[in-house]
C-alpha atoms as a PDB file:
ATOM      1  CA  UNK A   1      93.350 138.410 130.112  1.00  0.00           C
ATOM      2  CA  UNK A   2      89.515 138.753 129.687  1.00  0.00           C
ATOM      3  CA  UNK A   3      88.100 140.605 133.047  1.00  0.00           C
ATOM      4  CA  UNK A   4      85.726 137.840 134.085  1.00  0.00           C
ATOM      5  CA  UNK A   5      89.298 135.165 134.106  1.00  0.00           C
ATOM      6  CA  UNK A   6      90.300 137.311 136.937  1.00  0.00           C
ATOM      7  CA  UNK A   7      90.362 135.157 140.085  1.00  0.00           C
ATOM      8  CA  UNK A   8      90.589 138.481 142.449  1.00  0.00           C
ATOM      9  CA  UNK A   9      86.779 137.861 143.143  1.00  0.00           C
ATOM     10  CA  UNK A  10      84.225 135.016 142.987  1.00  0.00           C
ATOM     11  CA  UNK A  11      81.989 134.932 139.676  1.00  0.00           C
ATOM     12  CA  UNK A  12      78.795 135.624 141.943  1.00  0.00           C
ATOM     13  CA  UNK A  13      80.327 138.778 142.900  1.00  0.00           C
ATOM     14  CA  UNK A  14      81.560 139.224 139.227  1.00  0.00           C
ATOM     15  CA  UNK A  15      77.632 138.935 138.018  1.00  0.00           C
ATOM     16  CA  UNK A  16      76.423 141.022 141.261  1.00  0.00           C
ATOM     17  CA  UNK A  17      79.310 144.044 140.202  1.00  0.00           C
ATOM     18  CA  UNK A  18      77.677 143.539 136.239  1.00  0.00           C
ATOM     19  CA  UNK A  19      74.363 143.509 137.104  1.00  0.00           C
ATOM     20  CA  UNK A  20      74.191 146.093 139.572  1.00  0.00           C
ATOM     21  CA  UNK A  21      76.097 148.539 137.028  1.00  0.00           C
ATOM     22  CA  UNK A  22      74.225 147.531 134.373  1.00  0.00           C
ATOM     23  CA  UNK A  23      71.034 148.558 136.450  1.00  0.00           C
ATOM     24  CA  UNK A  24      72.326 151.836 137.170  1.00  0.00           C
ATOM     25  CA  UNK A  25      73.306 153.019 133.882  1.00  0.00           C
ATOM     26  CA  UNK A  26      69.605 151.787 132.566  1.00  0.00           C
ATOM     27  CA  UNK A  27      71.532 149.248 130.581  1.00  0.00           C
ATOM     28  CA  UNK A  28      68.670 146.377 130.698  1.00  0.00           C
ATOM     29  CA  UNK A  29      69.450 144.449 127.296  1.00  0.00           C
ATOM     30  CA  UNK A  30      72.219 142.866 128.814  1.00  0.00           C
ATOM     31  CA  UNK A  31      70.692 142.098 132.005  1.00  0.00           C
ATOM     32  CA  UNK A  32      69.120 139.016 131.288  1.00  0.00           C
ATOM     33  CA  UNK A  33      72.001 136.970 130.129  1.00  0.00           C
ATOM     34  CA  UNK A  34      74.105 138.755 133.381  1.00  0.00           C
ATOM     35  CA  UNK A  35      70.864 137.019 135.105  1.00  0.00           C
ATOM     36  CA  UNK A  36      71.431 133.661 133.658  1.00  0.00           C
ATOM     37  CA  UNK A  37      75.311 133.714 134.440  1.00  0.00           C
ATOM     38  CA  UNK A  38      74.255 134.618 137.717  1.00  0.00           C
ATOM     39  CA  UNK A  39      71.923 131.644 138.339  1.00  0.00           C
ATOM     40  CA  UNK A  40      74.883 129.492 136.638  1.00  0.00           C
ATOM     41  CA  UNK A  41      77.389 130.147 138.977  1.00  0.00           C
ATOM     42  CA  UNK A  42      75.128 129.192 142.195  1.00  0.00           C
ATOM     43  CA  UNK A  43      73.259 132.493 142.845  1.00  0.00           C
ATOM     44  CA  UNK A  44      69.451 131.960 143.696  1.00  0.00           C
ATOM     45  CA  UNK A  45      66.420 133.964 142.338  1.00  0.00           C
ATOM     46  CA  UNK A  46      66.108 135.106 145.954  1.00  0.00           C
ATOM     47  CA  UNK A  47      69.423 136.395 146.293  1.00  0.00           C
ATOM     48  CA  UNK A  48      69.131 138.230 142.857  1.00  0.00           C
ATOM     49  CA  UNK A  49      66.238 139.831 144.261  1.00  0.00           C
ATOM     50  CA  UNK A  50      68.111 141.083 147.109  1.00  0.00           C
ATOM     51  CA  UNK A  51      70.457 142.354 145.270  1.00  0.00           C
ATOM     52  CA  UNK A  52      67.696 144.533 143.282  1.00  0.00           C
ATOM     53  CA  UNK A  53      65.831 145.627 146.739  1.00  0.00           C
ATOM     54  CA  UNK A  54      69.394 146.956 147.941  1.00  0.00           C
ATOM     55  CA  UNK A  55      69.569 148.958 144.809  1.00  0.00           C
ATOM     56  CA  UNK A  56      66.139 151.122 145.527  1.00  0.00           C
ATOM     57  CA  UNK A  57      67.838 153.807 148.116  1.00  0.00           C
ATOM     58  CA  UNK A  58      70.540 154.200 145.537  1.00  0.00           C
ATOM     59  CA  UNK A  59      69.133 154.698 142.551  1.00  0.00           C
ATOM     60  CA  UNK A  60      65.578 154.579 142.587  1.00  0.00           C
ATOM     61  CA  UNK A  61      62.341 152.505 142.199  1.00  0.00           C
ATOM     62  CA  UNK A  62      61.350 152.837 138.916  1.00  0.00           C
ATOM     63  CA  UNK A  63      64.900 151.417 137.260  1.00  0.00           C
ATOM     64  CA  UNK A  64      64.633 148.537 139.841  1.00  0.00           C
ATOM     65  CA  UNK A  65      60.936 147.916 139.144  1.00  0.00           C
ATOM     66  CA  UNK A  66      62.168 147.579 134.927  1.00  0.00           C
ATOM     67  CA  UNK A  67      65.134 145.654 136.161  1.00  0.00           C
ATOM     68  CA  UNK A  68      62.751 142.848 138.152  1.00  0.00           C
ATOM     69  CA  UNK A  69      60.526 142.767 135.101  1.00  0.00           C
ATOM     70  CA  UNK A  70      63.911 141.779 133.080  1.00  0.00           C
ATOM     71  CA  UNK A  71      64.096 139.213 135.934  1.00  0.00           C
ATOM     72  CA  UNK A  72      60.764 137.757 135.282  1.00  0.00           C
ATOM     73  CA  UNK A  73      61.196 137.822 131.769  1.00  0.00           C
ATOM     74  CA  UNK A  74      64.270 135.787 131.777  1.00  0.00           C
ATOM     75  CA  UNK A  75      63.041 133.328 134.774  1.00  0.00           C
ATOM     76  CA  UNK A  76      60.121 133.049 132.275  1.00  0.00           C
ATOM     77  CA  UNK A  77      62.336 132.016 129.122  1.00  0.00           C
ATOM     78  CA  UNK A  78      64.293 129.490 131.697  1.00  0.00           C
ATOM     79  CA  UNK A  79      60.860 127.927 132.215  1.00  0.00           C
ATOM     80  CA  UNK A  80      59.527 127.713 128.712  1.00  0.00           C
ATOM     81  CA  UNK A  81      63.145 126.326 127.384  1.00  0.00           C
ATOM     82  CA  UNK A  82      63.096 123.590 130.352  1.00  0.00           C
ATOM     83  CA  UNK A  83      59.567 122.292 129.621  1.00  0.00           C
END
Protein backbone atom coordinates (compact mmCIF):
# COMPACT_ATOMS: atom_id res chain seq x y z
CA UNK A 1 0.00 0.00 0.00
CA UNK A 2 1.55 3.33 -1.22
CA UNK A 3 2.08 5.69 2.08
CA UNK A 4 -0.07 8.57 0.89
CA UNK A 5 -3.37 5.59 0.54
CA UNK A 6 -3.04 5.49 4.21
CA UNK A 7 -6.26 6.85 5.73
CA UNK A 8 -4.50 7.15 9.40
CA UNK A 9 -4.26 10.99 8.62
CA UNK A 10 -5.92 13.60 6.37
CA UNK A 11 -3.93 14.43 3.00
CA UNK A 12 -3.43 18.14 4.33
CA UNK A 13 -1.57 16.74 7.12
CA UNK A 14 0.06 14.18 4.67
CA UNK A 15 1.43 17.37 2.46
CA UNK A 16 2.16 19.46 5.84
CA UNK A 17 4.40 16.07 7.28
CA UNK A 18 6.14 16.15 3.33
CA UNK A 19 6.66 19.53 3.12
CA UNK A 20 7.86 20.32 6.40
CA UNK A 21 10.52 17.34 6.06
CA UNK A 22 11.33 18.18 2.87
CA UNK A 23 12.21 21.78 4.22
CA UNK A 24 14.34 20.49 6.81
CA UNK A 25 16.50 18.23 4.97
CA UNK A 26 17.05 21.28 2.27
CA UNK A 27 15.20 19.05 -0.11
CA UNK A 28 13.49 22.05 -2.24
CA UNK A 29 13.09 20.27 -5.79
CA UNK A 30 10.30 18.47 -4.59
CA UNK A 31 8.69 21.15 -2.77
CA UNK A 32 6.80 22.68 -5.34
CA UNK A 33 4.74 19.82 -6.53
CA UNK A 34 4.27 18.90 -2.39
CA UNK A 35 2.95 22.72 -2.74
CA UNK A 36 0.53 22.03 -5.46
CA UNK A 37 -0.84 18.75 -3.73
CA UNK A 38 -1.19 20.85 -0.88
CA UNK A 39 -3.36 23.56 -2.50
CA UNK A 40 -5.29 20.44 -4.17
CA UNK A 41 -6.45 18.94 -1.24
CA UNK A 42 -8.02 22.33 0.31
CA UNK A 43 -4.95 23.92 1.99
CA UNK A 44 -4.71 27.81 1.38
CA UNK A 45 -1.56 29.86 0.45
CA UNK A 46 -2.05 31.38 3.90
CA UNK A 47 -2.02 28.31 5.73
CA UNK A 48 1.12 27.09 3.76
CA UNK A 49 2.69 30.10 4.93
CA UNK A 50 2.01 29.30 8.40
CA UNK A 51 3.24 26.31 8.17
CA UNK A 52 6.74 27.86 6.89
CA UNK A 53 6.70 30.75 9.76
CA UNK A 54 6.32 27.77 12.39
CA UNK A 55 9.35 26.21 10.88
CA UNK A 56 11.85 29.40 11.62
CA UNK A 57 12.56 28.50 15.55
CA UNK A 58 13.25 25.01 14.37
CA UNK A 59 15.36 25.13 11.79
CA UNK A 60 16.24 28.43 10.79
CA UNK A 61 15.54 31.49 8.55
CA UNK A 62 17.52 31.14 5.75
CA UNK A 63 16.02 27.41 4.65
CA UNK A 64 12.51 28.94 5.24
CA UNK A 65 13.32 32.16 3.35
CA UNK A 66 14.51 29.48 0.06
CA UNK A 67 11.50 27.43 0.91
CA UNK A 68 8.90 30.68 0.48
CA UNK A 69 10.77 31.59 -2.67
CA UNK A 70 9.85 27.83 -3.90
CA UNK A 71 6.36 29.02 -2.80
CA UNK A 72 6.33 32.00 -4.97
CA UNK A 73 7.78 30.28 -7.70
CA UNK A 74 5.18 27.68 -7.88
CA UNK A 75 2.12 30.21 -7.00
CA UNK A 76 3.78 31.99 -9.98
CA UNK A 77 3.63 28.89 -12.48
CA UNK A 78 -0.19 28.34 -11.11
CA UNK A 79 -0.80 31.87 -12.41
CA UNK A 80 0.91 31.80 -15.75
CA UNK A 81 -0.72 28.13 -16.55
CA UNK A 82 -4.33 29.59 -15.51
CA UNK A 83 -4.14 32.71 -17.72
Amino acid sequence: MAIFQRTTIGSDWKEIAVISSLITMGQYEQLGVHYVMALRVGMTVEQIKGVLLHLVPCIGAPRVISAFNVLLDTLEEIREKSS
